[in-house]
PDB file of N, CA and C in Angstrom:
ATOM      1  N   UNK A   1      90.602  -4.945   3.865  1.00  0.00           N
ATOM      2  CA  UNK A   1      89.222  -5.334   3.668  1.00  0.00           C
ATOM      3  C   UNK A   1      88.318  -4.322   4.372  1.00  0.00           C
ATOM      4  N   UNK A   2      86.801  -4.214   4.010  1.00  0.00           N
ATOM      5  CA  UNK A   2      86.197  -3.202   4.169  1.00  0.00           C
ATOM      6  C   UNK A   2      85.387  -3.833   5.348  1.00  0.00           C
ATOM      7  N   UNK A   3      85.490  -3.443   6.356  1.00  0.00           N
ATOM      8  CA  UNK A   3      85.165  -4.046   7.438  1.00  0.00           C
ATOM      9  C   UNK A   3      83.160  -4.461   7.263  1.00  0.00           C
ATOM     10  N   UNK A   4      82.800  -3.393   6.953  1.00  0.00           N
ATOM     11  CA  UNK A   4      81.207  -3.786   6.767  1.00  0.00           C
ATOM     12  C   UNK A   4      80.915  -4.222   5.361  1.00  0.00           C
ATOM     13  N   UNK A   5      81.563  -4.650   4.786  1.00  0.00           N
ATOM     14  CA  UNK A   5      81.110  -5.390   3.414  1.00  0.00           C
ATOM     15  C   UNK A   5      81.160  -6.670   3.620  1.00  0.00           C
ATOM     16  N   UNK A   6      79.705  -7.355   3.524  1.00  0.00           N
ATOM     17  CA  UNK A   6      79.178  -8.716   3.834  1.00  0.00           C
ATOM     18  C   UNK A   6      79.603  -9.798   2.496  1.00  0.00           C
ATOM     19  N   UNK A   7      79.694  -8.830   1.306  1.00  0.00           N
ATOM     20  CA  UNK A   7      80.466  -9.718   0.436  1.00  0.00           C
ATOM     21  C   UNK A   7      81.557 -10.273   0.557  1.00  0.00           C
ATOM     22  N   UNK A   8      82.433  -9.091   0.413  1.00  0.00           N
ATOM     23  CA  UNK A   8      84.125  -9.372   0.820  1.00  0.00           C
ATOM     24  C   UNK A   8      84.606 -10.401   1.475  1.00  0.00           C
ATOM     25  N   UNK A   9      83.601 -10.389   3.081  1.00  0.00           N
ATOM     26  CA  UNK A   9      83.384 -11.422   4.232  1.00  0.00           C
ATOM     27  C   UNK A   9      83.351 -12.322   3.677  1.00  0.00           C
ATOM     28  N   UNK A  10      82.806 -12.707   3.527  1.00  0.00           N
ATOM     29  CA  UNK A  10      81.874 -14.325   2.635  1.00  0.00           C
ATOM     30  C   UNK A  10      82.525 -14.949   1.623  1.00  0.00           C
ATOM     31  N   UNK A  11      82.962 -14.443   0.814  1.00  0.00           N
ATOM     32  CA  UNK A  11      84.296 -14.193  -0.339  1.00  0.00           C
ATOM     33  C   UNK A  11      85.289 -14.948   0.218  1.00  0.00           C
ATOM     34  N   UNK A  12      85.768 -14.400   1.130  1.00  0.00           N
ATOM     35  CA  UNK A  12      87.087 -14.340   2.339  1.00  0.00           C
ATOM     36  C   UNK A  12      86.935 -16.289   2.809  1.00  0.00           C
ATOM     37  N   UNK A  13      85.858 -16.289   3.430  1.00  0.00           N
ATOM     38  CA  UNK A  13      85.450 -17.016   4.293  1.00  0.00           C
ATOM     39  C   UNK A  13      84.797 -18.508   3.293  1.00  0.00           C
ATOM     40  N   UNK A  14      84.674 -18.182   1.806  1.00  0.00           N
ATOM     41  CA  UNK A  14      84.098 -18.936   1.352  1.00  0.00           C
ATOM     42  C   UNK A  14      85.813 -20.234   1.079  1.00  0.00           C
ATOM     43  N   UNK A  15      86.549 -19.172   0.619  1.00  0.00           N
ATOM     44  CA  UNK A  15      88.216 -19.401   0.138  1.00  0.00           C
ATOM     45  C   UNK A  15      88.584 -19.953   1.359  1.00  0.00           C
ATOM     46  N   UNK A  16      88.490 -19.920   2.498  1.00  0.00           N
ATOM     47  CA  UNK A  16      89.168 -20.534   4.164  1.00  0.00           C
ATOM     48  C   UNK A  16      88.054 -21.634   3.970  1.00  0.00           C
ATOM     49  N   UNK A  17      87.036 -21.690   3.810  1.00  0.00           N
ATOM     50  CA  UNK A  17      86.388 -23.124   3.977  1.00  0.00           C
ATOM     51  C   UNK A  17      86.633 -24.186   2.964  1.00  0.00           C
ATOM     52  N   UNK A  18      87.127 -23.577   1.349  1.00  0.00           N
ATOM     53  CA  UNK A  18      87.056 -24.827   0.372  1.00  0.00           C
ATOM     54  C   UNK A  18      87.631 -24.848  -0.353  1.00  0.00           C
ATOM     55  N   UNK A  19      89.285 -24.092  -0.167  1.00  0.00           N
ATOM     56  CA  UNK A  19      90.236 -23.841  -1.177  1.00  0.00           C
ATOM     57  C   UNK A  19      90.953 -25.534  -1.244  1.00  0.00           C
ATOM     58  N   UNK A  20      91.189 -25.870  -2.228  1.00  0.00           N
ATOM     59  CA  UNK A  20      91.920 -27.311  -2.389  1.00  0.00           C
ATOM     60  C   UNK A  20      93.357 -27.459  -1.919  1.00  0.00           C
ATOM     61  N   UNK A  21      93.770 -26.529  -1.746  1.00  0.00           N
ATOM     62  CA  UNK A  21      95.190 -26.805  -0.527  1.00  0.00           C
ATOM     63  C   UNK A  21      94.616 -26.625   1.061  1.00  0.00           C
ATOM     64  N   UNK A  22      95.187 -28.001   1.464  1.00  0.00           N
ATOM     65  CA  UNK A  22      95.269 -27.751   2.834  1.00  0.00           C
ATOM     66  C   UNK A  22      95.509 -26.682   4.014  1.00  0.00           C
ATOM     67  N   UNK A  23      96.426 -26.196   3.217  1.00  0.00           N
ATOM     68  CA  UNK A  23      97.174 -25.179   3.912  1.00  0.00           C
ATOM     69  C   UNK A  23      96.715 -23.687   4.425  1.00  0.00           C
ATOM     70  N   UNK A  24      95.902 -23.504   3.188  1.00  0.00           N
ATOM     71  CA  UNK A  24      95.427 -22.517   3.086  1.00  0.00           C
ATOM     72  C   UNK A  24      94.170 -22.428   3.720  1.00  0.00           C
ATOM     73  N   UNK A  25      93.372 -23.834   4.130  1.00  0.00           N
ATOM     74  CA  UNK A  25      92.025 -23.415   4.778  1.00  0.00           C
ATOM     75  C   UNK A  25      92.182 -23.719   5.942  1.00  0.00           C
ATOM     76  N   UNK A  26      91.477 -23.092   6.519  1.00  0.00           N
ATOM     77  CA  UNK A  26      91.135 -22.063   7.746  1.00  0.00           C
ATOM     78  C   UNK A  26      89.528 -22.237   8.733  1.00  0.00           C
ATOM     79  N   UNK A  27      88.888 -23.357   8.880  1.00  0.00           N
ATOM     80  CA  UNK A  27      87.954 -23.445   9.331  1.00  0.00           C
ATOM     81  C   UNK A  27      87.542 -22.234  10.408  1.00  0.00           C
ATOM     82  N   UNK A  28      88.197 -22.200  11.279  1.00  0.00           N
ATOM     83  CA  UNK A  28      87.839 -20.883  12.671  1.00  0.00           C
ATOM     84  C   UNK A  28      87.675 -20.023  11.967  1.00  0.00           C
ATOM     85  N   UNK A  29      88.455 -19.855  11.094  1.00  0.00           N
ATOM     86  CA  UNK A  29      88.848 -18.090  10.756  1.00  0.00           C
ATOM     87  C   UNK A  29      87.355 -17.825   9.527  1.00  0.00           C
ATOM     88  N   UNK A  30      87.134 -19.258   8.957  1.00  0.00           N
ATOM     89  CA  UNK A  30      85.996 -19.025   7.621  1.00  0.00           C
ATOM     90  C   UNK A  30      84.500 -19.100   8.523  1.00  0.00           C
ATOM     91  N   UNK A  31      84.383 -19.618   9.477  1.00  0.00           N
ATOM     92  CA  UNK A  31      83.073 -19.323  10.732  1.00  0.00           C
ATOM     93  C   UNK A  31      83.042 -18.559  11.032  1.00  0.00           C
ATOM     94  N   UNK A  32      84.525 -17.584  11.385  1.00  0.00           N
ATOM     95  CA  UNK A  32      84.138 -15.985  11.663  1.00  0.00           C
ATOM     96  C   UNK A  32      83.471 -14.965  10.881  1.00  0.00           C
ATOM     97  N   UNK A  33      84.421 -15.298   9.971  1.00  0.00           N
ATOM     98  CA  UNK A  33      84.320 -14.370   8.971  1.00  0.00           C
ATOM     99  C   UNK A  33      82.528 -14.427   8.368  1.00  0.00           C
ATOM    100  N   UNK A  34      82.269 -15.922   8.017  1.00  0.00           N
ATOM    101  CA  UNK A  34      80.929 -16.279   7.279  1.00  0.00           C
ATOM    102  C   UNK A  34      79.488 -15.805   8.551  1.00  0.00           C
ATOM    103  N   UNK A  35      80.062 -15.687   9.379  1.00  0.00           N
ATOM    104  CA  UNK A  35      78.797 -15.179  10.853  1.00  0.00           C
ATOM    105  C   UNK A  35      78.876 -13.820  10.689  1.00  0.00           C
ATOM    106  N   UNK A  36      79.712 -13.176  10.646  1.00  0.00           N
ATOM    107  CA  UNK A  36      80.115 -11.701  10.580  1.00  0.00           C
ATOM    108  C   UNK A  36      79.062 -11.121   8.954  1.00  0.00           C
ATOM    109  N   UNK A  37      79.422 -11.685   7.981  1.00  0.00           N
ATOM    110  CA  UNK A  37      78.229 -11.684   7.035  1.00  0.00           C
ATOM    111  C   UNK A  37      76.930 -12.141   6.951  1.00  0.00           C
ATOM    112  N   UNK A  38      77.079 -13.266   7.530  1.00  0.00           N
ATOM    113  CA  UNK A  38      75.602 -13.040   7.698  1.00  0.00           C
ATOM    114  C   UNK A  38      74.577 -12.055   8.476  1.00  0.00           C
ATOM    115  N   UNK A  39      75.542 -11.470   9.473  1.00  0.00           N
ATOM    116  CA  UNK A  39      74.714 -10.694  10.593  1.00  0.00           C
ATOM    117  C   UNK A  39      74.780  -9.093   9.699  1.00  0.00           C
ATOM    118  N   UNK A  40      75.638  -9.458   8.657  1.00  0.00           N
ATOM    119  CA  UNK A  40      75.831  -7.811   7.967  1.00  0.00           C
ATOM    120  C   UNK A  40      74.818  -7.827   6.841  1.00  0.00           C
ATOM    121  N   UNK A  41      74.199  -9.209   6.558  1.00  0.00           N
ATOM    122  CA  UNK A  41      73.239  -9.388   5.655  1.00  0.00           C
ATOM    123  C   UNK A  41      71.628  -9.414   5.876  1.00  0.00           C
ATOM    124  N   UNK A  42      71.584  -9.184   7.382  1.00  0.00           N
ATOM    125  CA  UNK A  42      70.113  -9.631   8.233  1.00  0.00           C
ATOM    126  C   UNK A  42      69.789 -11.022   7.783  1.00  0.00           C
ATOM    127  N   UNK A  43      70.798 -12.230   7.262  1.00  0.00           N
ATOM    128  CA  UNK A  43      70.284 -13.302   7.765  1.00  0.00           C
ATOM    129  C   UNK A  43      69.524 -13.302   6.181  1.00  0.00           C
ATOM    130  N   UNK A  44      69.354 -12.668   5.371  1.00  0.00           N
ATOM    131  CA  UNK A  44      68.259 -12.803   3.881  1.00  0.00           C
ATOM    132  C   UNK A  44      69.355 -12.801   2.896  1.00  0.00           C
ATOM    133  N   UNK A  45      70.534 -13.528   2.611  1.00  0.00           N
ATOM    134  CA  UNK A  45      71.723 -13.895   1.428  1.00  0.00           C
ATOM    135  C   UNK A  45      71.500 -15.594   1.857  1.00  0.00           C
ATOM    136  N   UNK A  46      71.255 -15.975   1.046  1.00  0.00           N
ATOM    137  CA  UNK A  46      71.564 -17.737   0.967  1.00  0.00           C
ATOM    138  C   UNK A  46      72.479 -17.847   0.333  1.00  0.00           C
ATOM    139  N   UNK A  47      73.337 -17.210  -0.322  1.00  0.00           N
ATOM    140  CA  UNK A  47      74.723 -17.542  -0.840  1.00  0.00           C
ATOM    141  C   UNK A  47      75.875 -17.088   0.678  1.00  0.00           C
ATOM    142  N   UNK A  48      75.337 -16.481   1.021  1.00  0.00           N
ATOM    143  CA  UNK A  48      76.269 -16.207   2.684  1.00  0.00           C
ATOM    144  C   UNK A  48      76.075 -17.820   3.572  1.00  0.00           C
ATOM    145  N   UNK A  49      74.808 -18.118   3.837  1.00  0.00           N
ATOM    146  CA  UNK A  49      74.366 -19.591   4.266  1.00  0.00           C
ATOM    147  C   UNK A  49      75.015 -20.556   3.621  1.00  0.00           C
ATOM    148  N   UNK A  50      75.250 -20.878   2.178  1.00  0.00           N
ATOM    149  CA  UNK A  50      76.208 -21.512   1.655  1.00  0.00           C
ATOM    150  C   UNK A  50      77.646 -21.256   2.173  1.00  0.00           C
ATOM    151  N   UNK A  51      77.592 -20.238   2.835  1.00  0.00           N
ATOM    152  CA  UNK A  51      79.241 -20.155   2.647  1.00  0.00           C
ATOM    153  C   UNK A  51      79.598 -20.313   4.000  1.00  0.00           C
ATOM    154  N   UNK A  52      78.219 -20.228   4.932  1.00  0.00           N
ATOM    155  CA  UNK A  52      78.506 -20.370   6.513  1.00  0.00           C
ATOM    156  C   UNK A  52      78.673 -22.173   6.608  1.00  0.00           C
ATOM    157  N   UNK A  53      77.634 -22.761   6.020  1.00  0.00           N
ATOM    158  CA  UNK A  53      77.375 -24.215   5.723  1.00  0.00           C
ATOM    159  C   UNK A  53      78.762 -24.598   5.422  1.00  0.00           C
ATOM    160  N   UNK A  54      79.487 -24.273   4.824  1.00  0.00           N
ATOM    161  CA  UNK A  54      80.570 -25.099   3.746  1.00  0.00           C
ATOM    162  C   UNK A  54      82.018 -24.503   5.166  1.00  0.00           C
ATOM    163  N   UNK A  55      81.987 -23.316   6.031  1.00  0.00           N
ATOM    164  CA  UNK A  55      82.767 -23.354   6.946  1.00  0.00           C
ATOM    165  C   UNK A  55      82.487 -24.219   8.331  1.00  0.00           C
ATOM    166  N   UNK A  56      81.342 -24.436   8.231  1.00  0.00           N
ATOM    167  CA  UNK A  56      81.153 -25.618   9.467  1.00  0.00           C
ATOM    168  C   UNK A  56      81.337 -26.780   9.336  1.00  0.00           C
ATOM    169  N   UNK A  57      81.195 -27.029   7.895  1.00  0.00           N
ATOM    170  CA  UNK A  57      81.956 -28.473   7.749  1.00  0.00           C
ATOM    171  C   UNK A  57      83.110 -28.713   7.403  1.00  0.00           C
ATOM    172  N   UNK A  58      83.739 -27.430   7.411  1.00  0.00           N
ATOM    173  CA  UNK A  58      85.283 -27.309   7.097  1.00  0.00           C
ATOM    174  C   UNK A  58      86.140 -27.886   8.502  1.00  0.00           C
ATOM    175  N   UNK A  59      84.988 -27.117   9.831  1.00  0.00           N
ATOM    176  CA  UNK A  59      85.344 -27.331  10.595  1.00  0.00           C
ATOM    177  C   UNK A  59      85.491 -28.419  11.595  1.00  0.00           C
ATOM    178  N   UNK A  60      84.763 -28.963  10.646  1.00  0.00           N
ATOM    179  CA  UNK A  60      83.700 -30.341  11.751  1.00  0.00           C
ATOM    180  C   UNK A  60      82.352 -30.384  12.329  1.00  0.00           C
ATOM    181  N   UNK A  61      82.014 -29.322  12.159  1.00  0.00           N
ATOM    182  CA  UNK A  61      81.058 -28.993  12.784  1.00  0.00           C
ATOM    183  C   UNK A  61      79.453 -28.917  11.614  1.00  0.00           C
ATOM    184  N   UNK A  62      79.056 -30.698  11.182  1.00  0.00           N
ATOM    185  CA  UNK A  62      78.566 -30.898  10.547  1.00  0.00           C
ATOM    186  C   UNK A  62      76.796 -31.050  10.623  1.00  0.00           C
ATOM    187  N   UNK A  63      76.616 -30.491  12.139  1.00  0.00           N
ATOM    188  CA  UNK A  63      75.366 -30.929  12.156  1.00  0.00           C
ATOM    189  C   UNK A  63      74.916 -29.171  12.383  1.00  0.00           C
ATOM    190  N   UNK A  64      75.511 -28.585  12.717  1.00  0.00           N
ATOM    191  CA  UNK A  64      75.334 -27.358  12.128  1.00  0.00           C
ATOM    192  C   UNK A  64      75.614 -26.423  10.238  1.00  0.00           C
ATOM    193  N   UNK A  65      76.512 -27.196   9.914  1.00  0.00           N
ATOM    194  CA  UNK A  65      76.484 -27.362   8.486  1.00  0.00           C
ATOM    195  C   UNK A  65      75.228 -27.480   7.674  1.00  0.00           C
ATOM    196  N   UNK A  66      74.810 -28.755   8.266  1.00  0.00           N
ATOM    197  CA  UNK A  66      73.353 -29.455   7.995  1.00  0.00           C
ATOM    198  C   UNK A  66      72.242 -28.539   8.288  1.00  0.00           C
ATOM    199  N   UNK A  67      72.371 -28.016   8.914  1.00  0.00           N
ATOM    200  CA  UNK A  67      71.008 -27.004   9.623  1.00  0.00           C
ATOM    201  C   UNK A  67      71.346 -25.520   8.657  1.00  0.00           C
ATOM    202  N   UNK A  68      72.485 -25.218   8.445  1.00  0.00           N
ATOM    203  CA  UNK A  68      72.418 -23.721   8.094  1.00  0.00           C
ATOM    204  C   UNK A  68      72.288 -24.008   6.073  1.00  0.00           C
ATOM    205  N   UNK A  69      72.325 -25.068   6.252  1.00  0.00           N
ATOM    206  CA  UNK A  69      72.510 -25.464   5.309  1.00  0.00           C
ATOM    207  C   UNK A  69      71.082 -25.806   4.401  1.00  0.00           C
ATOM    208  N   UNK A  70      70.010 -26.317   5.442  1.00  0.00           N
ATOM    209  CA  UNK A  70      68.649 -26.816   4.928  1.00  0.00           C
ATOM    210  C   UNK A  70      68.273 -24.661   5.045  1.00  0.00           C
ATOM    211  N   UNK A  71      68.594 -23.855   6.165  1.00  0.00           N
ATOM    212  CA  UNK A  71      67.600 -23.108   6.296  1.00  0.00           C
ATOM    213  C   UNK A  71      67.528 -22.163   4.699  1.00  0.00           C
ATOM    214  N   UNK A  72      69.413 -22.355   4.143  1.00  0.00           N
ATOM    215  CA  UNK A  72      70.014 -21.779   2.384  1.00  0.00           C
ATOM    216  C   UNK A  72      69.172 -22.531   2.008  1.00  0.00           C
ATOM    217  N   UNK A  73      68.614 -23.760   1.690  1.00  0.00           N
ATOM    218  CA  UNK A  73      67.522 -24.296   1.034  1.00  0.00           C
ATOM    219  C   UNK A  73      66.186 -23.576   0.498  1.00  0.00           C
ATOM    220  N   UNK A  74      65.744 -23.471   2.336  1.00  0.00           N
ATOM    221  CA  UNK A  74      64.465 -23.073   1.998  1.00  0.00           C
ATOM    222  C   UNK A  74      64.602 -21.480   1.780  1.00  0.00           C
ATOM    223  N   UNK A  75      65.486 -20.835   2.149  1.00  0.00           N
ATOM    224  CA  UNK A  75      65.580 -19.633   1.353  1.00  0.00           C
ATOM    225  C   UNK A  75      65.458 -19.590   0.006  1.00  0.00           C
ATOM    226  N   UNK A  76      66.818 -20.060  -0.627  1.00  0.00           N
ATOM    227  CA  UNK A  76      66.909 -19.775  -2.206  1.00  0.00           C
ATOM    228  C   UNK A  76      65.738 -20.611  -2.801  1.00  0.00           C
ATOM    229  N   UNK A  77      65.152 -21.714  -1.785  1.00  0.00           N
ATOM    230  CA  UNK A  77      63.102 -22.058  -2.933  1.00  0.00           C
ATOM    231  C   UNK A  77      62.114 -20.511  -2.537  1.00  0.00           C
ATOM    232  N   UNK A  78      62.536 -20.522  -1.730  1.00  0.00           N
ATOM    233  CA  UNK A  78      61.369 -18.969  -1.602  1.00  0.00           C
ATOM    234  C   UNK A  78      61.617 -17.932  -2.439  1.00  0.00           C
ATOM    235  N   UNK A  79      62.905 -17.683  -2.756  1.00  0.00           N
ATOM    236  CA  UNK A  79      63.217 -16.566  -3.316  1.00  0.00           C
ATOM    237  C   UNK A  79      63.478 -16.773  -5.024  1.00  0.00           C
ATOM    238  N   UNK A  80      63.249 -18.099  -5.399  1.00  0.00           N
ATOM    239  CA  UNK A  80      62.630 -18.403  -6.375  1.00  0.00           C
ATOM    240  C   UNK A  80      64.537 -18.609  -7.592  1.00  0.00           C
ATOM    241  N   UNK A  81      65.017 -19.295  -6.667  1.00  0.00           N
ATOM    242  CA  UNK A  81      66.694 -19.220  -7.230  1.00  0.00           C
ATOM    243  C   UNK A  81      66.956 -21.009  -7.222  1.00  0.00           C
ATOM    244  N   UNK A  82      66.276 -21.569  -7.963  1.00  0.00           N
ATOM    245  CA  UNK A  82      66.314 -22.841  -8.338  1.00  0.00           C
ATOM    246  C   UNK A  82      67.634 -23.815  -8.391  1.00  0.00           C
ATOM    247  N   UNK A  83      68.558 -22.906  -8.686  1.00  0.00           N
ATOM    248  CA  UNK A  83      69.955 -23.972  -8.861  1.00  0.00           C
ATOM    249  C   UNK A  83      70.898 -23.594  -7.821  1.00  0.00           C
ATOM    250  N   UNK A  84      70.402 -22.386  -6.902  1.00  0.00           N
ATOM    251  CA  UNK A  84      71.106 -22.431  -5.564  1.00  0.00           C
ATOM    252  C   UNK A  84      70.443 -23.066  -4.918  1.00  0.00           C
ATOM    253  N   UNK A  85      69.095 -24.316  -4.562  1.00  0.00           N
ATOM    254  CA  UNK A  85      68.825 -24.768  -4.072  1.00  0.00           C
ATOM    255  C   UNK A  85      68.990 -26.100  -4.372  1.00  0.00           C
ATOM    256  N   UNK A  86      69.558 -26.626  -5.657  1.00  0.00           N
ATOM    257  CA  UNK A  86      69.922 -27.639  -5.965  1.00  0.00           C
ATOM    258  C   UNK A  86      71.175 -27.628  -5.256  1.00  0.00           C
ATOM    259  N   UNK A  87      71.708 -27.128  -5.304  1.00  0.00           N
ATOM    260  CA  UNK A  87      73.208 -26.673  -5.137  1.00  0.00           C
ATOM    261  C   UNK A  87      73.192 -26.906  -3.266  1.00  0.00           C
ATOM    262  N   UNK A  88      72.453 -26.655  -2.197  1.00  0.00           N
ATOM    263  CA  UNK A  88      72.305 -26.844  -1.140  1.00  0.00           C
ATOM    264  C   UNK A  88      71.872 -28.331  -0.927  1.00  0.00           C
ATOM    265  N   UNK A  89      70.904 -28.677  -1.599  1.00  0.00           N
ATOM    266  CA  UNK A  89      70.285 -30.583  -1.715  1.00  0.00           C
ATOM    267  C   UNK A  89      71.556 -31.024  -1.944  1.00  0.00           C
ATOM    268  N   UNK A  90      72.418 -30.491  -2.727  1.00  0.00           N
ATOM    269  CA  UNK A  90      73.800 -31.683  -2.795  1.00  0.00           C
ATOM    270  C   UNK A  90      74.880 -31.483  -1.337  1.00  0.00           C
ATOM    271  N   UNK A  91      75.167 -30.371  -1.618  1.00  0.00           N
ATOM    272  CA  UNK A  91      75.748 -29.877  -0.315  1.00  0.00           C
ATOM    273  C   UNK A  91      75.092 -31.094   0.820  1.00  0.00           C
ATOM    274  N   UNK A  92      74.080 -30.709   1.482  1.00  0.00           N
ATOM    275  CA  UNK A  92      73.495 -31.529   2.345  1.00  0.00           C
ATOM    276  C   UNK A  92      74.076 -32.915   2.590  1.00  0.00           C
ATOM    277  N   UNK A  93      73.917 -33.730   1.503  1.00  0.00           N
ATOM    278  CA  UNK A  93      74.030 -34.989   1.541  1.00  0.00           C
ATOM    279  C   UNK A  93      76.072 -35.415   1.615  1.00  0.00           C
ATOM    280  N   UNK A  94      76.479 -33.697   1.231  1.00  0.00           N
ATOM    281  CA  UNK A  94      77.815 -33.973   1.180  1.00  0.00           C
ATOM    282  C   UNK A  94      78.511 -33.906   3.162  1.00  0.00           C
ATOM    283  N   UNK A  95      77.697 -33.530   3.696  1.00  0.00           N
ATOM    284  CA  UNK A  95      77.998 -32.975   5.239  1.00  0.00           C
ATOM    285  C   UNK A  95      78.033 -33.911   6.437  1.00  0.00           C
ATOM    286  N   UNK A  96      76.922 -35.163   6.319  1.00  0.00           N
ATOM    287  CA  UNK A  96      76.794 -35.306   7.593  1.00  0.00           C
ATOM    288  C   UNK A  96      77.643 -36.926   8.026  1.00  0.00           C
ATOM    289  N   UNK A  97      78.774 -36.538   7.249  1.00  0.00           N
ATOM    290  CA  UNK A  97      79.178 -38.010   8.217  1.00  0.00           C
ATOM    291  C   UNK A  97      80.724 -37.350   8.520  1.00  0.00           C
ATOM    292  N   UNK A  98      80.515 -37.431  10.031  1.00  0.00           N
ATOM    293  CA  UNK A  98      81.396 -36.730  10.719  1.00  0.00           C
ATOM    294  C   UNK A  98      82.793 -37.518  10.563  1.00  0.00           C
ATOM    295  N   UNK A  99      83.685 -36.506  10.774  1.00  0.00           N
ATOM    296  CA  UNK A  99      85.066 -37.076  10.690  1.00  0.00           C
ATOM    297  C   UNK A  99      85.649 -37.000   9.302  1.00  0.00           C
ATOM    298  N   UNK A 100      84.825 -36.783   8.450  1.00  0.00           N
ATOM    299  CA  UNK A 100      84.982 -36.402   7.500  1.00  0.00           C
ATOM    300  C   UNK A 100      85.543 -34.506   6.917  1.00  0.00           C
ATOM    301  N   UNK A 101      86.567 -34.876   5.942  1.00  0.00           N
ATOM    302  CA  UNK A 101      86.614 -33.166   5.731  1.00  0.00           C
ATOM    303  C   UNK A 101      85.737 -32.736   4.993  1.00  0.00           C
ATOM    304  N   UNK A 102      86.003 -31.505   4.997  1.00  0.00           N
ATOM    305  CA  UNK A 102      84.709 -31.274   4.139  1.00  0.00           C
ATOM    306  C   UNK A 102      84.825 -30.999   2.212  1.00  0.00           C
ATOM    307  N   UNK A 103      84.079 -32.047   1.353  1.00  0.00           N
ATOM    308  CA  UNK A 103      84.036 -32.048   0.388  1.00  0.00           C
ATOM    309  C   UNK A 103      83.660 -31.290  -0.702  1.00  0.00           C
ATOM    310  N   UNK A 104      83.422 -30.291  -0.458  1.00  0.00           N
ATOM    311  CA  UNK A 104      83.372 -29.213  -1.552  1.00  0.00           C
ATOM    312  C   UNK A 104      84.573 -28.276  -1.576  1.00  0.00           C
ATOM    313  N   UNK A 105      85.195 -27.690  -2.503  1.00  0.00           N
ATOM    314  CA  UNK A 105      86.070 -26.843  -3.217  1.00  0.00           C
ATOM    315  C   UNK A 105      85.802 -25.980  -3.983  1.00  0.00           C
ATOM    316  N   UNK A 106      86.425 -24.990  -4.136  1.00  0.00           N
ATOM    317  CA  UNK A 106      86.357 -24.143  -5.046  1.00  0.00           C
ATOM    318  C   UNK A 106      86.417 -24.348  -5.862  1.00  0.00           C
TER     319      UNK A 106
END
């Protein structure tokens, strides 16, 4: 993997947060990876925020899910990307009851 490619990252990290075998996901490893892109993205990809969102609730870590999750919101309404912000409104409501795994998949 190409160490500074924020796609690849995110890609990587999207597959460790919501692949439908157990086995294969990877919460720690999809928070790394999904922080590492975002910081390679300056923070302006809301599909990276989706993918950081969907590793924090992979992990448990749902009230940060929730937060990175509203900020992919108000990104993709600013940037005028309508069904990635639908796509975050559902997300949302899929996150915050802890103890729960996390419900989205690939």
């Amino acid at each position: 993997m190409q160490p500074e490619n924020g796609n690849a990252k995110s890609n990587l990290a999207w597959v460790f947060a919501t692949y439908p075998e157990e086995s294969v996901r990877n919460g720690t490893r999809a928070v790394q990876l999904a922080e590492e892109a975002l910081q390679l993205s300056g923070g302006r990809n809301p599909l990276i925020l989706r993918t950081l969102a969907a590793a924090y609730a992979e992990s448990g870590r749902f009230a940060e899910a929730v937060g990175t999750a509203q900020r992919g919101l108000e990104l993709a309404t600013k940037q005028g990307n309508a069904s990635l912000a639908n796509e975050f409104q559902t997300y949302i409501l899929l996150y915050p009851a802890p103890g729960r795994r996390c419900a989205i998949q690939a």
